[in-house]
N, C-alpha and C. Protein backbone atom coordinates (compact mmCIF):
# COMPACT_ATOMS: atom_id res chain seq x y z
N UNK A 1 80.23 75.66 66.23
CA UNK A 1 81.54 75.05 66.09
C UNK A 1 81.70 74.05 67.23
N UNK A 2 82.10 72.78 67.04
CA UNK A 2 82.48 71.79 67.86
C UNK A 2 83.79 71.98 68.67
N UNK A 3 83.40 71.76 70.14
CA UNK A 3 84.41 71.99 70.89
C UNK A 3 86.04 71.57 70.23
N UNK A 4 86.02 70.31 69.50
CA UNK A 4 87.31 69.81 68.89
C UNK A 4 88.13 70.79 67.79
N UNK A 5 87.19 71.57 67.45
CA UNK A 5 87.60 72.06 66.48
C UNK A 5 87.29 73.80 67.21
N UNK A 6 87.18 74.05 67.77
CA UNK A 6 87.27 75.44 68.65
C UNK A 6 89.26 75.13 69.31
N UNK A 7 88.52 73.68 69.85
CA UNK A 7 90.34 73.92 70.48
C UNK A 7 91.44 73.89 69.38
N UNK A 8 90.96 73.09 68.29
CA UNK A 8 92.27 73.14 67.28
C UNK A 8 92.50 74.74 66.59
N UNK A 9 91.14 75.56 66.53
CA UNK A 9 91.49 76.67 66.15
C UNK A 9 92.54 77.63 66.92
N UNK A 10 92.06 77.46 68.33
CA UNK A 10 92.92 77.76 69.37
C UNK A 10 94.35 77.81 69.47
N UNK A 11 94.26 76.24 69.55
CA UNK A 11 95.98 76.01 69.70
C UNK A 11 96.30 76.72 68.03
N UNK A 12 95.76 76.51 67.15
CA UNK A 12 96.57 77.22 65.75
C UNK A 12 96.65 78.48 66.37
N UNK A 13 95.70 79.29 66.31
CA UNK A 13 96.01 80.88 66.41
C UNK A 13 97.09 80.81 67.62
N UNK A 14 97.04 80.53 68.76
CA UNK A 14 97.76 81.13 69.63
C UNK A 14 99.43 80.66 69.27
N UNK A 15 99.87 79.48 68.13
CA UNK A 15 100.86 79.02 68.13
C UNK A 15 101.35 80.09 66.63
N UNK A 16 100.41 80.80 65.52
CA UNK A 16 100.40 82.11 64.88
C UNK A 16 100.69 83.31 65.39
N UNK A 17 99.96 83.56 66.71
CA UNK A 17 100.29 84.50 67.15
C UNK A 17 101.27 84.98 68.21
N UNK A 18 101.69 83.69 68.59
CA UNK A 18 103.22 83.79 69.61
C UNK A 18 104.18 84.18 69.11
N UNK A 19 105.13 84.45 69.55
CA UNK A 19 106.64 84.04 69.58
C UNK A 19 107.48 83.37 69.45
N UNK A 20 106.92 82.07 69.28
CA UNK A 20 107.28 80.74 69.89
C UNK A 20 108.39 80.42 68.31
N UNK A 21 107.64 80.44 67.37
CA UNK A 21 108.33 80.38 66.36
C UNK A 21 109.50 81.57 65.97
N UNK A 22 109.33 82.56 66.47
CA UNK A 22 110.57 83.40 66.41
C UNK A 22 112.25 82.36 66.76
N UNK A 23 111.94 81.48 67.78
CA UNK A 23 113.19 80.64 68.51
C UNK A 23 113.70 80.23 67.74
N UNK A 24 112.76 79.98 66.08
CA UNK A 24 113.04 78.93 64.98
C UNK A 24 113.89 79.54 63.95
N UNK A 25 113.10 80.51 63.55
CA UNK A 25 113.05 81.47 62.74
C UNK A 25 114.91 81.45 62.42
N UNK A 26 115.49 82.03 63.40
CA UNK A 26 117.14 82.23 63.07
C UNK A 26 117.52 81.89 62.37
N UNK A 27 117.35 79.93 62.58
CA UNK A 27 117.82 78.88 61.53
C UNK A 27 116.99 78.28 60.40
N UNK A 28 116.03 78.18 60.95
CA UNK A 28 115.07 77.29 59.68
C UNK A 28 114.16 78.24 59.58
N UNK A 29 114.52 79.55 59.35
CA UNK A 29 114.00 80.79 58.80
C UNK A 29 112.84 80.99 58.37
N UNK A 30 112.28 82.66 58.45
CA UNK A 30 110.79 82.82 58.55
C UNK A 30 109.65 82.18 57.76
N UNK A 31 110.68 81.62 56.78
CA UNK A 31 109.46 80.91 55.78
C UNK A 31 110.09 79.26 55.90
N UNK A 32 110.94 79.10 56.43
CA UNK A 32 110.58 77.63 56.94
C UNK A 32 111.21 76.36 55.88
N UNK A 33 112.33 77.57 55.33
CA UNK A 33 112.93 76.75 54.19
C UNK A 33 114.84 76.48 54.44
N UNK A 34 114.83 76.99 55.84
CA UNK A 34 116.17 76.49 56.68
C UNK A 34 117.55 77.05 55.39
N UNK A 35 118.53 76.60 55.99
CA UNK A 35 119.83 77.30 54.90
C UNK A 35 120.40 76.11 54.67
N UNK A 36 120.44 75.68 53.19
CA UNK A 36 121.15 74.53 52.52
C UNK A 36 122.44 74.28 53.04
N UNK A 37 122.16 72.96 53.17
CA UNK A 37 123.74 72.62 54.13
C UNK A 37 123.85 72.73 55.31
N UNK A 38 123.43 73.61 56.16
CA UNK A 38 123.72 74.46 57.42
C UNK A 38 122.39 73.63 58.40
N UNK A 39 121.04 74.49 57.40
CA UNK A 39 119.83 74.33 58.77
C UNK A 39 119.15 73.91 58.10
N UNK A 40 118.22 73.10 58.34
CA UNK A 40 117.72 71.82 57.05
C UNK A 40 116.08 72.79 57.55
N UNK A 41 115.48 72.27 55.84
CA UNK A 41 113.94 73.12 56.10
C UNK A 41 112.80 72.26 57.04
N UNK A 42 112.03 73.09 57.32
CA UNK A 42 110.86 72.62 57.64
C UNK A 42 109.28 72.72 56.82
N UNK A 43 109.93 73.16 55.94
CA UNK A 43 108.56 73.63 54.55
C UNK A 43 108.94 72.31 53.84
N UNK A 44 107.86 71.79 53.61
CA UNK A 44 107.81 70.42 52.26
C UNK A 44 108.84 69.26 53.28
N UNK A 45 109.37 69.12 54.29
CA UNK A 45 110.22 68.41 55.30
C UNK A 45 109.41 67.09 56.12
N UNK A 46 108.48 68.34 56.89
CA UNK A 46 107.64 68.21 58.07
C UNK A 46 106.04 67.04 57.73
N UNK A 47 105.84 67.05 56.75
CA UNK A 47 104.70 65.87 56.48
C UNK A 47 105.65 64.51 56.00
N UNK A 48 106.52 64.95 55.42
CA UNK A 48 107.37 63.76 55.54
C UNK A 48 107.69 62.73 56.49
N UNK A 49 107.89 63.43 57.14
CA UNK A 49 108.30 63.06 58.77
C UNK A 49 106.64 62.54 59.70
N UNK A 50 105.69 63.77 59.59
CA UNK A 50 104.89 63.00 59.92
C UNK A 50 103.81 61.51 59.16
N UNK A 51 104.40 61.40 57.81
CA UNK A 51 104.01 60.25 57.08
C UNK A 51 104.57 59.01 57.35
N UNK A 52 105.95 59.25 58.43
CA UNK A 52 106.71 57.76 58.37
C UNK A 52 106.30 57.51 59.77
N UNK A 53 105.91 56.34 60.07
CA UNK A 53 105.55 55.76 61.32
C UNK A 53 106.57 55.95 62.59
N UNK A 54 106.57 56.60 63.42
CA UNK A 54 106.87 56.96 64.54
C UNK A 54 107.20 58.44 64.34
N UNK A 55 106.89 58.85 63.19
CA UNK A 55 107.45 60.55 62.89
C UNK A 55 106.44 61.63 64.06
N UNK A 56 105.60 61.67 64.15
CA UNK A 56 104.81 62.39 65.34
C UNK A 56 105.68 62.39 66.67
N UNK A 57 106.38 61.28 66.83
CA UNK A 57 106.75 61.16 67.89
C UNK A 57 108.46 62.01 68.19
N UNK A 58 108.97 61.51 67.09
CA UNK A 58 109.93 61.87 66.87
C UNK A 58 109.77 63.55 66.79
N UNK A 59 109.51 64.13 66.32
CA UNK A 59 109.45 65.64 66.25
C UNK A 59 109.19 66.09 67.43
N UNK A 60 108.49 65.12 68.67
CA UNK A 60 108.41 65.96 69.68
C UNK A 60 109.28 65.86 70.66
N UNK A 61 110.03 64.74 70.28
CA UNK A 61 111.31 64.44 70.95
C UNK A 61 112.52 65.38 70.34
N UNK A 62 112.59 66.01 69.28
CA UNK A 62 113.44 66.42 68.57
C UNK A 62 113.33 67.88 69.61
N UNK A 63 112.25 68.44 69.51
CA UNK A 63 112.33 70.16 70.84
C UNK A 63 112.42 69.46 72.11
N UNK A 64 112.01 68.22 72.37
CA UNK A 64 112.71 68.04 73.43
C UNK A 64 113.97 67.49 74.18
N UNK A 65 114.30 66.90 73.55
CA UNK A 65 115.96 66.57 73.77
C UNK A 65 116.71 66.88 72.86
N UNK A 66 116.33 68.06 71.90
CA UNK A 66 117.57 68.00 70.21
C UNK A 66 117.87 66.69 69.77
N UNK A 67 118.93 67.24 68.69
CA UNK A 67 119.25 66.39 67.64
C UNK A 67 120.28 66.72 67.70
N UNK A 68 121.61 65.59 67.37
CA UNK A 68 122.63 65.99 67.19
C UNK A 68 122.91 64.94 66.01
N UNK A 69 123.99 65.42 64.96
CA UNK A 69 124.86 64.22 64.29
C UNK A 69 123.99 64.43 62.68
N UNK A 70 124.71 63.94 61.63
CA UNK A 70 124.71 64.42 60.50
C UNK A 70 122.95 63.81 60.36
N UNK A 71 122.04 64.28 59.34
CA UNK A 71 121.09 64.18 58.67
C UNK A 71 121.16 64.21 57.28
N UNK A 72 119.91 63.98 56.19
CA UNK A 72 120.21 63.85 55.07
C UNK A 72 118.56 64.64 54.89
N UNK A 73 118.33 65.07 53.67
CA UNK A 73 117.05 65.73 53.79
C UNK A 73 117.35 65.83 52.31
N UNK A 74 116.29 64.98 50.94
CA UNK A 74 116.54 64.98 49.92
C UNK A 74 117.91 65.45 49.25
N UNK A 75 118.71 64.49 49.82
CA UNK A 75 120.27 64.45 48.69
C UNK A 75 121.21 65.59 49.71
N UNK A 76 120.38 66.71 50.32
CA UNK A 76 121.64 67.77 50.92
C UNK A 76 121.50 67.06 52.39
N UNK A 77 122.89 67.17 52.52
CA UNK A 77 123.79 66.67 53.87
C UNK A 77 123.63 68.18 55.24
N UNK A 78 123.15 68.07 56.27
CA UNK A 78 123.63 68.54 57.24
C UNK A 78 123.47 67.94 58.69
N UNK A 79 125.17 68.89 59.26
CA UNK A 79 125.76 68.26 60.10
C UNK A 79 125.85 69.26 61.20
N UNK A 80 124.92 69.24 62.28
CA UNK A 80 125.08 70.09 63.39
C UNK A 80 124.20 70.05 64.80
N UNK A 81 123.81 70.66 65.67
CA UNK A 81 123.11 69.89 66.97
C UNK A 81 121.91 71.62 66.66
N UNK A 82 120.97 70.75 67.00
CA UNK A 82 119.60 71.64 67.49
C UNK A 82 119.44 71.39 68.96
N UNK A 83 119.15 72.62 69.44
CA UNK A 83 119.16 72.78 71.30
C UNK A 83 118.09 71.77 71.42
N UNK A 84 117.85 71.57 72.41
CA UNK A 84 116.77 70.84 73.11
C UNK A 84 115.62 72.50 73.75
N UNK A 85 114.55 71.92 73.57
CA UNK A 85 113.86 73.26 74.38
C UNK A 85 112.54 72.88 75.44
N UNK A 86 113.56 71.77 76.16
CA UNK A 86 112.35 71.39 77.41
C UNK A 86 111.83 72.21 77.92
N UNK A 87 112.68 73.35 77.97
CA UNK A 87 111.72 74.30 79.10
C UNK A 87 110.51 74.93 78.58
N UNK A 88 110.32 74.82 77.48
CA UNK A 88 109.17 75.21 76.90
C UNK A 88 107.84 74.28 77.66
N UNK A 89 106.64 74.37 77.71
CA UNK A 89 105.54 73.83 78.58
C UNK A 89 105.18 72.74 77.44
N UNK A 90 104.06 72.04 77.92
CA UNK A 90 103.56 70.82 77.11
C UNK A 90 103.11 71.36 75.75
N UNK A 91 101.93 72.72 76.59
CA UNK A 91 101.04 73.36 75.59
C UNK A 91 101.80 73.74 74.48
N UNK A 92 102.90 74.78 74.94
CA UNK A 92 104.17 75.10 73.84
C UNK A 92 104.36 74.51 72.57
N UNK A 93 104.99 73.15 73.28
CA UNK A 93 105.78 72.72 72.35
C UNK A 93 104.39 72.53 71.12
N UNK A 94 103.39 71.47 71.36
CA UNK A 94 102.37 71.35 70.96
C UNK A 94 102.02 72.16 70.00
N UNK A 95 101.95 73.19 70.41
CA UNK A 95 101.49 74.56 69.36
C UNK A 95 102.75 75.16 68.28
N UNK A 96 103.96 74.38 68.95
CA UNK A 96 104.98 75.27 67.66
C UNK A 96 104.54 74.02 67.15
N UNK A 97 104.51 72.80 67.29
CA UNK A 97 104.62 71.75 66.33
C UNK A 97 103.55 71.71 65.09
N UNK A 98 102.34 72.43 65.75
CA UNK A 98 101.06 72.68 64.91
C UNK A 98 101.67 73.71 64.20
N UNK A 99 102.29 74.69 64.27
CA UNK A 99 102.74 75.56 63.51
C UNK A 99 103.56 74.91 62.73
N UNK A 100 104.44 75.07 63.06
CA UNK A 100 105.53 74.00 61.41
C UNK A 100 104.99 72.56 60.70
N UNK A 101 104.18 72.00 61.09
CA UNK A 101 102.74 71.45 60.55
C UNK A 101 102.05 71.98 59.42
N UNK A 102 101.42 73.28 59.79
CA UNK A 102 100.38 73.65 58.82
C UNK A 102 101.21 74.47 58.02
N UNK A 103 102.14 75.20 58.08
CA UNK A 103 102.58 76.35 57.92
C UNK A 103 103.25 76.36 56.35
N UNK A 104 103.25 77.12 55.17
CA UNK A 104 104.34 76.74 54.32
C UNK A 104 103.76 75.66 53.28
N UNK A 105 102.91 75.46 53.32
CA UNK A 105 102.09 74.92 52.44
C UNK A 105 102.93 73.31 53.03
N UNK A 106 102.36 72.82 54.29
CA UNK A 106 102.48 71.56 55.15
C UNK A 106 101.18 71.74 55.48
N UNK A 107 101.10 70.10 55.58
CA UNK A 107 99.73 69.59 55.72
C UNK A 107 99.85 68.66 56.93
N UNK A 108 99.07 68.68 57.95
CA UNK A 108 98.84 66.72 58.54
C UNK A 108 98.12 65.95 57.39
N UNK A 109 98.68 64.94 57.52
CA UNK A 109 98.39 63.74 56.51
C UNK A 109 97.11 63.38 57.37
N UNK A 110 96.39 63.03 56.16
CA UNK A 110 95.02 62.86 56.45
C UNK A 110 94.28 62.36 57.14
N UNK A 111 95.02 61.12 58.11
CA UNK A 111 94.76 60.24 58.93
C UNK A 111 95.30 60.92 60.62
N UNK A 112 96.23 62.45 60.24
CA UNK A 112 96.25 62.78 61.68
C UNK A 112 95.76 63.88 61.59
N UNK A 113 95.69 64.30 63.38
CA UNK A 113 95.22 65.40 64.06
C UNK A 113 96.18 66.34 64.72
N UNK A 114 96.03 67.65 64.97
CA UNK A 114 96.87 68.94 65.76
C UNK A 114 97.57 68.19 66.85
N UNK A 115 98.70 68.31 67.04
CA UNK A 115 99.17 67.31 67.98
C UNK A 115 98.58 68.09 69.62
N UNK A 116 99.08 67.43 70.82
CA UNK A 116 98.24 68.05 71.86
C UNK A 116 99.42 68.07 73.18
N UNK A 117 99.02 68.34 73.98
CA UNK A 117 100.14 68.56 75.31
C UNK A 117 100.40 67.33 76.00
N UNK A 118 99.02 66.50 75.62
CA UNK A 118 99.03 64.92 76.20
C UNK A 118 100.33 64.32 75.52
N UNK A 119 100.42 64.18 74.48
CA UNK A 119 101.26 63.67 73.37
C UNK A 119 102.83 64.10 74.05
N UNK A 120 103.33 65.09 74.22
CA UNK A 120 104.09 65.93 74.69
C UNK A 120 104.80 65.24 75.63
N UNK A 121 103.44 65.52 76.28
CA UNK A 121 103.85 65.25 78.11
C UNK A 121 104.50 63.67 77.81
N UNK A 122 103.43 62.47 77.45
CA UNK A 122 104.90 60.99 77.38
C UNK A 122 105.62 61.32 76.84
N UNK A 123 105.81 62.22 75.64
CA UNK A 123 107.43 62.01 74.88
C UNK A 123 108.97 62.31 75.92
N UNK A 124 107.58 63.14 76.95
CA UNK A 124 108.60 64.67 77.80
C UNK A 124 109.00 62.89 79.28
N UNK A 125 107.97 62.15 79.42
CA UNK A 125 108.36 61.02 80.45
C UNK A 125 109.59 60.34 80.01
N UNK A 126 110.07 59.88 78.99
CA UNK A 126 111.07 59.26 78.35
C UNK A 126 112.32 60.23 78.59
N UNK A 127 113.44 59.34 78.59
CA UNK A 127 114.69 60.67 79.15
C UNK A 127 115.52 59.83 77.77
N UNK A 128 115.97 60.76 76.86
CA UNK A 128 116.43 60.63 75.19
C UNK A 128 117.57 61.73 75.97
N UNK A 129 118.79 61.68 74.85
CA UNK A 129 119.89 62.46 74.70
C UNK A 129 119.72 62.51 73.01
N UNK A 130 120.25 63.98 72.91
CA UNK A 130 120.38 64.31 71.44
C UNK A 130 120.75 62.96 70.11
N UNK A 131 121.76 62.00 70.67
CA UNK A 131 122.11 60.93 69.80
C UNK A 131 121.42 59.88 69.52
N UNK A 132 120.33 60.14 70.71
CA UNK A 132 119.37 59.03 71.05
C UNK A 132 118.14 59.39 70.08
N UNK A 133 117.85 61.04 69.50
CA UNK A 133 116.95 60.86 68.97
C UNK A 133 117.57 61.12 67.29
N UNK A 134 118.60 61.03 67.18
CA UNK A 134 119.01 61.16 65.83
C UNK A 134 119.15 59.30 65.18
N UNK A 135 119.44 58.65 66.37
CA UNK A 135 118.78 57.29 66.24
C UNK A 135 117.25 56.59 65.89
N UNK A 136 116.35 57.87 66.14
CA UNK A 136 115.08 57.41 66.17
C UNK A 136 114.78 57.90 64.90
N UNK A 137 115.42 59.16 64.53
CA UNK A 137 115.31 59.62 62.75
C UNK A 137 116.09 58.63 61.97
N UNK A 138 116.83 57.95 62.31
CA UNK A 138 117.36 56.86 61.37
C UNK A 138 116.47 55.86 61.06
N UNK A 139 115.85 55.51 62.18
CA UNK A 139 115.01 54.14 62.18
C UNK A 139 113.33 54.97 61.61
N UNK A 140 113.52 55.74 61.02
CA UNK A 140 111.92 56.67 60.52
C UNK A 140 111.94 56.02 58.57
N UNK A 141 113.58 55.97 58.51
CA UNK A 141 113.67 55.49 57.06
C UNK A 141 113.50 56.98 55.71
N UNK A 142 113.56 57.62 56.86
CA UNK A 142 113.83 59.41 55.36
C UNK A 142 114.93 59.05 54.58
N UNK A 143 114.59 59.74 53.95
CA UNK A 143 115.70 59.71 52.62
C UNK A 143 115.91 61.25 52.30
């Protein structure tokens, strides 16, 4: 097995076998299909997002500074703030993101890779406020 793909196994299992996704779980619930209206999903959501150009980026800004202010997610409306969870480490975030990624029958689109702590770490250099990144999901063009 190639080191690249030892570490992607890695970061998968250890982001399977954490906790990390428990934080999620509450709202966009164990299977990742969130509560209509309320907590928008992350099953069938999440390649979306990473298909529109700057979407990688955006998701890692989203655990790191939240989201606040209404969204739209095929036709249902919700309106509410997701915490920010800086304190989580580079590796962290990285690995929940690989998790709600693969998870739920989500895919990376074919042209990307497991995201990584490098990735993280600039999103984590940039100083965003919650409104600031619900601006950056506007300019992603979801529907």
């Amino acid at each position: 097995m190639g080191l690249g793909a030892y570490l992607f196994s890695a970061q998968t299992a250890v982001a399977q076998a954490s906790p990390l996704y428990a934080q999620c779980q509450g709202c966009h619930q164990p299977n990742g299909a969130g509560i209509p209206g309320v907590f928008p999903p992350l099953a069938g959501h999440v390649p979306e997002i990473l298909a529109a150009k700057g979407g990688r980026e955006y998701l890692i800004q989203v655990l790191l500074y939240g989201l606040q202010g209404q969204i739209a997610i095929k036709g249902t409306k919700y309106q509410g703030a997701m915490p920010a969870y800086a304190q989580l480490k580079d590796e962290e975030i990285a690995a929940l993101l690989n998790h709600i990624s693969t998870q739920w029958g989500n895919k990376f689109p074919a042209d990307q890779k497991a995201f990584t702590a490098t990735e993280v770490k600039a999103q984590r250099a940039k100083t965003m406020t919650a409104a600031q990144v619900l601006e950056a999901r506007n300019k992603l063009g979801l529907k």
